[in-house]
N, C-alpha and C. Protein backbone atom coordinates (compact mmCIF):
# COMPACT_ATOMS: atom_id res chain seq x y z
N UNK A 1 -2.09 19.14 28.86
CA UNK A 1 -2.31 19.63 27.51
C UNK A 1 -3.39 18.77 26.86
N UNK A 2 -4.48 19.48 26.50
CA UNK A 2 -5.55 18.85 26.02
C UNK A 2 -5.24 17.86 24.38
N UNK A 3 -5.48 16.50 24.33
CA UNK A 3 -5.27 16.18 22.74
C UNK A 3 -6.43 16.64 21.87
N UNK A 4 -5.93 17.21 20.66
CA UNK A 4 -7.00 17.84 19.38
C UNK A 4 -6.91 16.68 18.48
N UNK A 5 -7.88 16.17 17.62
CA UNK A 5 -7.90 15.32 17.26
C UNK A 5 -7.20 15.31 15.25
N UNK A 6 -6.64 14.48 14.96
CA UNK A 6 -6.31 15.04 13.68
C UNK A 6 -6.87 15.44 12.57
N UNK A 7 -7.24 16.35 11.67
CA UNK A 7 -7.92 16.51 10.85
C UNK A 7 -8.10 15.96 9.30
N UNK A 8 -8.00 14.60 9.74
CA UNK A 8 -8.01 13.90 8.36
C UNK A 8 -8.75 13.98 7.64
N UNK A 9 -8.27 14.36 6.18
CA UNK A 9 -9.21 14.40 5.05
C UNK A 9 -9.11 13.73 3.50
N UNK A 10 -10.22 13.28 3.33
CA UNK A 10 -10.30 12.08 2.48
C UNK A 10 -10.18 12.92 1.14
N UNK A 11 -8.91 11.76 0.85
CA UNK A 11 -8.54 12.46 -0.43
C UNK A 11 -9.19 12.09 -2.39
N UNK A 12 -9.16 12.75 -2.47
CA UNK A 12 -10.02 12.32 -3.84
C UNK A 12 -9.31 13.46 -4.98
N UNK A 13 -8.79 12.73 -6.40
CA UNK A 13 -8.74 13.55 -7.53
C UNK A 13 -9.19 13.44 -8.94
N UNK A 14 -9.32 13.95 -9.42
CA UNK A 14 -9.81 14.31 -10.78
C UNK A 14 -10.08 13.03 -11.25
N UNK A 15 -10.97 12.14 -11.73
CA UNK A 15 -10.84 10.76 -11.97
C UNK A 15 -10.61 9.27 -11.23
N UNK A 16 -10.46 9.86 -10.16
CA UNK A 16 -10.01 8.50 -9.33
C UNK A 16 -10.71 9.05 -7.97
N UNK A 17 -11.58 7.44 -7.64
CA UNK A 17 -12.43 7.40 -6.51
C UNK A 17 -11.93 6.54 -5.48
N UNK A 18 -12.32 7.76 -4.11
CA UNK A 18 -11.90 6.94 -3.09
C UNK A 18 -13.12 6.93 -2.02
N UNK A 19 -13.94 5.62 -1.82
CA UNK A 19 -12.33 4.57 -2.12
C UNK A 19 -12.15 4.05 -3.02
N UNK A 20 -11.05 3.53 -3.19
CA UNK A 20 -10.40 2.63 -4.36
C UNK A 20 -11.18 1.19 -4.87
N UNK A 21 -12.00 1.03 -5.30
CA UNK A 21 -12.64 -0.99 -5.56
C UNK A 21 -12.29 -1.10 -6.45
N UNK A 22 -11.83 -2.34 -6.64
CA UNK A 22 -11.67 -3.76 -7.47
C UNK A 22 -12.42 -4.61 -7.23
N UNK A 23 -13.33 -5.21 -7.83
CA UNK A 23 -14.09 -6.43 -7.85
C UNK A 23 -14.10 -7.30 -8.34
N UNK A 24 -13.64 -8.83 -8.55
CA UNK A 24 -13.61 -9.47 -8.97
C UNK A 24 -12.99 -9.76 -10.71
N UNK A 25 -11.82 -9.66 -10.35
CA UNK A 25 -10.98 -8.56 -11.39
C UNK A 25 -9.25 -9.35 -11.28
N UNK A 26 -8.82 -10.14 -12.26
CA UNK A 26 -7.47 -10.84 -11.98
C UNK A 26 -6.01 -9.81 -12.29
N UNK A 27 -5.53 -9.56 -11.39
CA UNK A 27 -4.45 -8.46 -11.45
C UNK A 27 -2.90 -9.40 -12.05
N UNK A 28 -2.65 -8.52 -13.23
CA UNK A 28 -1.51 -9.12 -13.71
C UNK A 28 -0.03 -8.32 -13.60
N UNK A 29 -0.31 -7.12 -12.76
CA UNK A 29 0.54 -6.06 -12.71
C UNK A 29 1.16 -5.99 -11.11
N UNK A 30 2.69 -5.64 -11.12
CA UNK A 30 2.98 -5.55 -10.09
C UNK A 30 2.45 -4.74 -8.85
N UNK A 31 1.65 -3.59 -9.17
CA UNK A 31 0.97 -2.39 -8.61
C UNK A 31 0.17 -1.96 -8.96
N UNK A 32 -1.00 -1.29 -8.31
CA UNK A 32 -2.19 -0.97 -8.34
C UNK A 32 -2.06 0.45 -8.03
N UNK A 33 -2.59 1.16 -9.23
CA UNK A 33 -2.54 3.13 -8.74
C UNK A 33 -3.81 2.81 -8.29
N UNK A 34 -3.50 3.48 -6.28
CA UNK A 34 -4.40 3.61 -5.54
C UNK A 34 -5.00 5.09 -5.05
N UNK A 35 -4.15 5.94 -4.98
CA UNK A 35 -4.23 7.74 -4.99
C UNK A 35 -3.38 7.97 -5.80
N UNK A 36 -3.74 8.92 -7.02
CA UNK A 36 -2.56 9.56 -7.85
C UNK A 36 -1.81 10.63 -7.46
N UNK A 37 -2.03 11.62 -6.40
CA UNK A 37 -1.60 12.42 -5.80
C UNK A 37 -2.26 13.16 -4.91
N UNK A 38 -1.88 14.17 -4.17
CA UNK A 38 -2.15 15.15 -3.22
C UNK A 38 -1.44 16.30 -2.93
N UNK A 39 -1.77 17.16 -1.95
CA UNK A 39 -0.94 18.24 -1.91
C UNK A 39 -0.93 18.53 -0.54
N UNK A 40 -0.06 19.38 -0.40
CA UNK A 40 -0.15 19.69 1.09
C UNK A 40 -0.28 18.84 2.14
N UNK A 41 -0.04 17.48 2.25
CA UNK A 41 -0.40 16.04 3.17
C UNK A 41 1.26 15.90 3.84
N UNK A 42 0.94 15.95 5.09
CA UNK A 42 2.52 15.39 5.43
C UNK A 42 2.36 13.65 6.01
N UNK A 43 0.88 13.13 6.04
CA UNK A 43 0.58 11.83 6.60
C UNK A 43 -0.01 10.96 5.75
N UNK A 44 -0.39 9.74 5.83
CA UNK A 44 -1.69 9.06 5.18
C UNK A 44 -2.28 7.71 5.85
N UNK A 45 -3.21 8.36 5.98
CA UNK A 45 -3.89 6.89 6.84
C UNK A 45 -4.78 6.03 5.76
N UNK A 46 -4.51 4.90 5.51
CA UNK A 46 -4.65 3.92 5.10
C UNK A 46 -6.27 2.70 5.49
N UNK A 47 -6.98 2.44 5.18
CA UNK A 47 -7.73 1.54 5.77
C UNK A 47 -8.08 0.63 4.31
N UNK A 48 -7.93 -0.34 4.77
CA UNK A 48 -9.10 -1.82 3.51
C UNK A 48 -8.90 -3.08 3.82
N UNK A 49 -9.87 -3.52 2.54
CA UNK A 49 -10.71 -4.46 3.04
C UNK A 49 -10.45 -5.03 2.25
N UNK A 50 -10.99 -6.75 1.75
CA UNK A 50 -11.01 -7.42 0.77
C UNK A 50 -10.81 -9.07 1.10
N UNK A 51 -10.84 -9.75 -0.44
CA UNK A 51 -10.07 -10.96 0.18
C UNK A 51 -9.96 -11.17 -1.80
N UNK A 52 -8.41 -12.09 -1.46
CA UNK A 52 -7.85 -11.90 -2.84
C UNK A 52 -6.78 -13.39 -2.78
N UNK A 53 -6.51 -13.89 -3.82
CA UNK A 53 -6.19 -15.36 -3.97
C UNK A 53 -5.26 -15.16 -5.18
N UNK A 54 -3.79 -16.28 -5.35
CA UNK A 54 -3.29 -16.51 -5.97
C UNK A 54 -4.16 -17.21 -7.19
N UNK A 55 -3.78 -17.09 -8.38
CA UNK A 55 -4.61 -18.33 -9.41
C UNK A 55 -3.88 -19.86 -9.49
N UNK A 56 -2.36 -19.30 -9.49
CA UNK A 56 -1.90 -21.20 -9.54
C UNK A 56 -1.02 -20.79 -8.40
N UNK A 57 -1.03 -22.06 -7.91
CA UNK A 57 -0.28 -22.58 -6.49
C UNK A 57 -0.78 -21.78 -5.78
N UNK A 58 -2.32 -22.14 -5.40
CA UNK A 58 -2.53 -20.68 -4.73
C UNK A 58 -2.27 -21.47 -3.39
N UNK A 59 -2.12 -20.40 -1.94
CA UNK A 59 -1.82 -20.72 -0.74
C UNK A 59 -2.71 -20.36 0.34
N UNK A 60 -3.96 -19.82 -0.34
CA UNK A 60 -5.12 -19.58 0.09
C UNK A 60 -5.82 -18.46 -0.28
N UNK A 61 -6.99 -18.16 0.45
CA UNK A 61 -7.54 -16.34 0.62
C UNK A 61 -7.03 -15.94 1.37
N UNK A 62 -6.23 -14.52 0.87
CA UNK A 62 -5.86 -13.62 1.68
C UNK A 62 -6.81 -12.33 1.91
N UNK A 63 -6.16 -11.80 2.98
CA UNK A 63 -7.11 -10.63 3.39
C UNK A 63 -5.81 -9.40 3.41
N UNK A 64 -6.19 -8.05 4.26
CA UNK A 64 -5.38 -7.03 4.14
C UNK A 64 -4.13 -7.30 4.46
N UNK A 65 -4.45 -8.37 5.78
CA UNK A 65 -3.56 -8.37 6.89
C UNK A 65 -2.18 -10.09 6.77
N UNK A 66 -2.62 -10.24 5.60
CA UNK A 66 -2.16 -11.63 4.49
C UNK A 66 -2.44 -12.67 5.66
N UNK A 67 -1.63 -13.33 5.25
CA UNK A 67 -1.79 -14.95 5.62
C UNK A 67 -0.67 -15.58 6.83
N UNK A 68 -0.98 -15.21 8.03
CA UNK A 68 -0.22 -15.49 9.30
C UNK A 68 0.31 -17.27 9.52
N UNK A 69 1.18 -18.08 9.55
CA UNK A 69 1.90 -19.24 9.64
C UNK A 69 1.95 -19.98 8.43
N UNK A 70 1.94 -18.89 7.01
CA UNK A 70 1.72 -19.55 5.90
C UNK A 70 3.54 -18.90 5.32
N UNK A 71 4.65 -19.84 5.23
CA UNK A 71 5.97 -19.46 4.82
C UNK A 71 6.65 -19.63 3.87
N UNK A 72 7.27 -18.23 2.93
CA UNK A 72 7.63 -18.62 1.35
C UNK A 72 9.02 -18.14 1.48
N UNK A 73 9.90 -18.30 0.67
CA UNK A 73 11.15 -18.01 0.84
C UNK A 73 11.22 -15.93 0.93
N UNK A 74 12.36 -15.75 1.74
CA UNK A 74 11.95 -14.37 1.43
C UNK A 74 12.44 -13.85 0.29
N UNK A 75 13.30 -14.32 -0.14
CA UNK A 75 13.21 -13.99 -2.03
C UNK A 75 12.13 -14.01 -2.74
N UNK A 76 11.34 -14.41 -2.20
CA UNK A 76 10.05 -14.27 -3.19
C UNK A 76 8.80 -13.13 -2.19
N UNK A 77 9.27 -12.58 -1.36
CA UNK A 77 8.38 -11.54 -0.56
C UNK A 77 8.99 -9.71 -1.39
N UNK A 78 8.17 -9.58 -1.30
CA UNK A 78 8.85 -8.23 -1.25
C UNK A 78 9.06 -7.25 -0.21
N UNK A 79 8.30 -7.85 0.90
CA UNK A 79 8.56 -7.30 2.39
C UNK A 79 9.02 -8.20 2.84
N UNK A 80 10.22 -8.73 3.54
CA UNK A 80 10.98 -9.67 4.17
C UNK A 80 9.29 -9.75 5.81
N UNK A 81 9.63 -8.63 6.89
CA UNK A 81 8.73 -8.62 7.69
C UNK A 81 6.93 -8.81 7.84
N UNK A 82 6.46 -9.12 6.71
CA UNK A 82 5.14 -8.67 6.43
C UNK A 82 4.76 -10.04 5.66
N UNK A 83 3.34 -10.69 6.37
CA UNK A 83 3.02 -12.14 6.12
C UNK A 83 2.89 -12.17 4.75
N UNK A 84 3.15 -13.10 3.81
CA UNK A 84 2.28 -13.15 2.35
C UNK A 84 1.10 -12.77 2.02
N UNK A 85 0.50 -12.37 1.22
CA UNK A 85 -0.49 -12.10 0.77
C UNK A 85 -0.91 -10.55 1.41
N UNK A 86 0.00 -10.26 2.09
CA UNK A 86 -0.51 -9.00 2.68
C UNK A 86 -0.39 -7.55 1.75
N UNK A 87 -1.64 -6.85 1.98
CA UNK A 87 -1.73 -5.37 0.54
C UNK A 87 -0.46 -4.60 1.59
N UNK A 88 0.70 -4.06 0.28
CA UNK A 88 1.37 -3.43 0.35
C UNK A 88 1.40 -1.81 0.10
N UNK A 89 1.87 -1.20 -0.08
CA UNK A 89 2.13 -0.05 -0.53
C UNK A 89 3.36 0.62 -1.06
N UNK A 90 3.77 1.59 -1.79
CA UNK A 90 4.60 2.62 -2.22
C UNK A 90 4.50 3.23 -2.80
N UNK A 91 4.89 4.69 -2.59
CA UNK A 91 4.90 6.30 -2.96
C UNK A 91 5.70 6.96 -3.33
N UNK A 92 5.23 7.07 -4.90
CA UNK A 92 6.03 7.52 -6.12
C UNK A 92 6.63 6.75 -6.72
N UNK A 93 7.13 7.27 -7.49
CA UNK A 93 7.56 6.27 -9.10
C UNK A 93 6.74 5.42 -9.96
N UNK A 94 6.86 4.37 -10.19
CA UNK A 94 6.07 3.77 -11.25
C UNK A 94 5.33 2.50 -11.41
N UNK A 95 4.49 2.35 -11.86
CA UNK A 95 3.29 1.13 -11.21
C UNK A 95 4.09 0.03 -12.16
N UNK A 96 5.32 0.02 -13.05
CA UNK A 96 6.02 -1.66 -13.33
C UNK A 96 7.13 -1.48 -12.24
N UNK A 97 7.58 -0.50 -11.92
CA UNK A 97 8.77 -0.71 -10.85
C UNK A 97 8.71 -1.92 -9.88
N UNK A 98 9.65 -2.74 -9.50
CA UNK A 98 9.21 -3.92 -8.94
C UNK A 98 10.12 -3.79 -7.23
N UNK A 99 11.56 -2.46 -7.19
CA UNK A 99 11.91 -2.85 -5.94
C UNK A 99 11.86 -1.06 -5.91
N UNK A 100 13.32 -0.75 -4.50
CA UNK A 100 13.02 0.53 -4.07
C UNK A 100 14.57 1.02 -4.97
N UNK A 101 14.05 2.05 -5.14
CA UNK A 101 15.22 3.48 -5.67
C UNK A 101 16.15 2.67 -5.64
N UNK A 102 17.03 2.82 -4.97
CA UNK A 102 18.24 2.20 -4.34
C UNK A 102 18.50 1.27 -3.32
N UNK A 103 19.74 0.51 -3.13
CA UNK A 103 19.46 -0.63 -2.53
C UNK A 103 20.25 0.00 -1.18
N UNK A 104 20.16 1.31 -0.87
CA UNK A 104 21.38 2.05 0.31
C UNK A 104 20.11 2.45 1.14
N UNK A 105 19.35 1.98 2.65
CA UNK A 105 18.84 3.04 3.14
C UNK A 105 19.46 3.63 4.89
N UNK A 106 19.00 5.15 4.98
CA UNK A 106 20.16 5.19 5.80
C UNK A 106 19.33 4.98 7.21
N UNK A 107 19.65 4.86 8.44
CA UNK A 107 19.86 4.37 9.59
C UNK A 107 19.74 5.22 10.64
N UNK A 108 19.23 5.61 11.55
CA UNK A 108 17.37 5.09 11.16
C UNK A 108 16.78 6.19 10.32
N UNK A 109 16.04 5.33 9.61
CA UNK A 109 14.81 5.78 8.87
C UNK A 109 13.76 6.68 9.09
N UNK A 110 13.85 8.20 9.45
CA UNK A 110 12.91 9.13 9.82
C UNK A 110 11.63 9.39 9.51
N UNK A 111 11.74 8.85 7.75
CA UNK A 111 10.18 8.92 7.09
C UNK A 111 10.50 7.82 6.04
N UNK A 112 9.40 7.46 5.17
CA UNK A 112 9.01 6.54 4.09
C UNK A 112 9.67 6.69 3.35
N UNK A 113 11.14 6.27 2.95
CA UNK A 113 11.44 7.01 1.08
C UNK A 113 10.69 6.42 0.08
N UNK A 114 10.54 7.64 -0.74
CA UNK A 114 10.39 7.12 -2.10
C UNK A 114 10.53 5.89 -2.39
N UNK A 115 9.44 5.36 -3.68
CA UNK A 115 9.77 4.00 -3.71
C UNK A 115 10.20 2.93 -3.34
N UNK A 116 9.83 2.91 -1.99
CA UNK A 116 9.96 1.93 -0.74
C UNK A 116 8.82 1.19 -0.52
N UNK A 117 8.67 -0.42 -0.51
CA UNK A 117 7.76 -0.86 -0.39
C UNK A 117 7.18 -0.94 1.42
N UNK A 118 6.56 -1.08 1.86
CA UNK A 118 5.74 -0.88 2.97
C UNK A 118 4.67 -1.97 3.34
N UNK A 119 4.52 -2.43 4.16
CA UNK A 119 2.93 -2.55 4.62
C UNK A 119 2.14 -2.00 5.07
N UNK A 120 0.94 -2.08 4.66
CA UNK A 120 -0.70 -1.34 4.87
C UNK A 120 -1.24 -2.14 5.56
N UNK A 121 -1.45 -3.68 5.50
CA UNK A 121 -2.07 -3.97 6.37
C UNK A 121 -4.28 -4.08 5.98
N UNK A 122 -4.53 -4.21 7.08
CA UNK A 122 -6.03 -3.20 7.61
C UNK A 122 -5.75 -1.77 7.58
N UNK A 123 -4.92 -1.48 8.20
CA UNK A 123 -4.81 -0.24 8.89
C UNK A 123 -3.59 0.33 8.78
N UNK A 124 -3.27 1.42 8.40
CA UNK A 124 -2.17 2.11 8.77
C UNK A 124 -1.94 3.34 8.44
N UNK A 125 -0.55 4.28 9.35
CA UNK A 125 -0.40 5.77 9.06
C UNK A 125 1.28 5.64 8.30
N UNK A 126 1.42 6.56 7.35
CA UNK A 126 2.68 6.67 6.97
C UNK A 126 2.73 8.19 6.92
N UNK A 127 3.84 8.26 7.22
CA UNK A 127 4.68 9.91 7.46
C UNK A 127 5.24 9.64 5.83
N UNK A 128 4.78 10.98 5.07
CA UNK A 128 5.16 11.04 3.62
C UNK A 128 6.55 11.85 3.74
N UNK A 129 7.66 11.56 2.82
CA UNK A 129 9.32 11.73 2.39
C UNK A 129 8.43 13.63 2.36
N UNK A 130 9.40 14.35 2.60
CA UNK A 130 9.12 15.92 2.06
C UNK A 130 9.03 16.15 0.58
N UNK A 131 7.69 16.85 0.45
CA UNK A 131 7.40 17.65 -0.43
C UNK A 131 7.09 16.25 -1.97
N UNK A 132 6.38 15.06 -1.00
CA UNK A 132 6.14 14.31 -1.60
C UNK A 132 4.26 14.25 -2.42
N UNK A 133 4.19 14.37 -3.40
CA UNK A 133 2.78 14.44 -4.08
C UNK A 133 2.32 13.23 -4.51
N UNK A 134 2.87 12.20 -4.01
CA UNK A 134 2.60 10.92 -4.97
C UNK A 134 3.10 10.21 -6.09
N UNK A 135 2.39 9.44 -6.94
CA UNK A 135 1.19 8.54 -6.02
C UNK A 135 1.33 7.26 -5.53
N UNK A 136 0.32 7.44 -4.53
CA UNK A 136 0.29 5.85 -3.97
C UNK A 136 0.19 4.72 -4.59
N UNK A 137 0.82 3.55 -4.61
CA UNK A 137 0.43 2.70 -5.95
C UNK A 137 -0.06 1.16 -4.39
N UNK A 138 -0.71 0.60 -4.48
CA UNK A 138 -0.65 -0.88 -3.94
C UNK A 138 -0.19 -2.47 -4.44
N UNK A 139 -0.09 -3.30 -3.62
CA UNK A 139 0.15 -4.56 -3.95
C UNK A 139 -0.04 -5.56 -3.20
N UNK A 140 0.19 -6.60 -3.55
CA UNK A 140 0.08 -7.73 -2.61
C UNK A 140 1.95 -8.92 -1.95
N UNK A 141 2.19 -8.52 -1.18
CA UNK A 141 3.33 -9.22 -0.53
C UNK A 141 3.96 -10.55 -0.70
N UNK A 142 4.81 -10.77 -2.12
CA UNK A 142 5.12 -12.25 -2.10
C UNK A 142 4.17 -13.07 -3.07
N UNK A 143 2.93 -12.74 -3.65
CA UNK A 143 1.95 -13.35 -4.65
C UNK A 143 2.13 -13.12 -5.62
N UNK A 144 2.43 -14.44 -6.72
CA UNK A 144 2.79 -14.50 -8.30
C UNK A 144 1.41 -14.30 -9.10
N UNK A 145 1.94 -13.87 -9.70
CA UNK A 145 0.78 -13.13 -10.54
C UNK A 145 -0.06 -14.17 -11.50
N UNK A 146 -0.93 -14.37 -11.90
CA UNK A 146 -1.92 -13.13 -12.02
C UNK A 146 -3.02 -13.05 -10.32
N UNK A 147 -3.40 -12.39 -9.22
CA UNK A 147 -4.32 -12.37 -8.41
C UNK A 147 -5.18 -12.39 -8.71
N UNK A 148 -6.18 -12.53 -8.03
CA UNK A 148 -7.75 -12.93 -8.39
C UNK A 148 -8.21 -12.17 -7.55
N UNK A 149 -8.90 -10.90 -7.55
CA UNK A 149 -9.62 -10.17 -6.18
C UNK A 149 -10.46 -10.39 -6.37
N UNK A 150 -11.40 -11.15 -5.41
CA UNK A 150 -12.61 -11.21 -4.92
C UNK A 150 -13.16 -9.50 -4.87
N UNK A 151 -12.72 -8.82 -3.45
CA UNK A 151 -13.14 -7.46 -3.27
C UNK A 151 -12.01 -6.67 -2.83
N UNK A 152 -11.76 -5.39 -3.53
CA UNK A 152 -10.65 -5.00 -2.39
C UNK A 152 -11.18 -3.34 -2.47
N UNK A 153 -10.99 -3.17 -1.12
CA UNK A 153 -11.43 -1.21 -0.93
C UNK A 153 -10.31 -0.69 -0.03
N UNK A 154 -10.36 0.58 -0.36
CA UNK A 154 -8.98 1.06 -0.14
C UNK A 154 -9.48 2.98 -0.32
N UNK A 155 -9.67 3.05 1.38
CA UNK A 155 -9.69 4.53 1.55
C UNK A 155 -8.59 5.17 2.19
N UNK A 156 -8.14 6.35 1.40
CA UNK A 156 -7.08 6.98 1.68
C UNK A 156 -7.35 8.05 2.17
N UNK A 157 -6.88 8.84 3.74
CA UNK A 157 -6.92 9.80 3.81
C UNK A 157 -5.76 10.63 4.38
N UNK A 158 -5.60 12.20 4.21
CA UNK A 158 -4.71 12.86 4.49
C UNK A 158 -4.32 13.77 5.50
N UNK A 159 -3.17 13.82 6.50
CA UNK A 159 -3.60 15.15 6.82
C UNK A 159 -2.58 16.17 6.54
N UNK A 160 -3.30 17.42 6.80
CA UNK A 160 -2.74 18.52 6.06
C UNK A 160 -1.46 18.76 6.88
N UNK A 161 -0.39 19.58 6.19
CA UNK A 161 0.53 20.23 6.89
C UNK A 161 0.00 21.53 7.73
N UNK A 162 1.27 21.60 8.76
CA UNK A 162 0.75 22.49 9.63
C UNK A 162 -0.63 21.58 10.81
N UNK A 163 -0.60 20.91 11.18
CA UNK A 163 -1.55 20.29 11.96
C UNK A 163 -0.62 20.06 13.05
């Protein structure tokens, strides 16, 4: 069976450019609206770039992929699995929300729920919850606020249902 390749398409809406930049710009907010929505997407592939720094106690420059043998309590991560400083993600709800929906998830995990934090990484694909429109919001893994981004880009793309 021959592989077809996926038809990802870069998503863009009314006001908001993708990709996403921040430049040199101190973030005091738990989340960053990165795509406000979409339609018809059952995937999203993820790619960026950057490098971004705590202001006090900082623990270095981080990049997408955070800061590998650098260790903070995991009470203070918001991804237990995912190095510090690393850009996060979650889809839907609200850019002060700080954890997920509920503290129940069930076993195993088929797709992303709602308001579930995630890692992005450099790179990554997430399978979107059904009949999910957004939006994507970002963050950074475990870093007290306020951040300092040097650069950060952040292209989102989709693919359609039915693929």
């Amino acid at each position: 069976m021959p592989i077809s390749p996926i038809p990802w398409t870069l998503l863009s809406a009314a006001g908001a450019a993708n990709p996403f930049t921040l430049t040199n710009s101190d973030v005091v907010t738990p989340w960053i609206l990165a795509c406000p929505s979409w339609r018809s997407i059952t995937h999203l592939q993820i790619e960026a770039q950057g490098v971004w720094r705590q202001v006090r106690d900082t623990i270095g420059d981080c990049d997408p992929d955070g800061i590998l043998g650098v260790s903070l309590p995991k009470e203070q991560l918001t991804i237990e699995n995912c190095p510090p400083g690393a850009l996060i993600g979650k889809l839907g709800g609200s850019s002060a929300a700080l954890g997920p929906a509920s503290g129940a998830t069930p076993s195993p995990v088929p797709l992303l729920a709602e308001c579930t934090a995630f890692a992005i990484g450099s790179f990554c694909i997430v399978a979107l919850p059904k009949d999910c429109i957004g939006p994507l919001y970002v963050g950074f893994n475990g870093l007290t606020r306020p951040v300092h981004v040097d650069t950060l880009s952040i292209t989102v793309k989709g693919a359609p249902s039915g693929v």
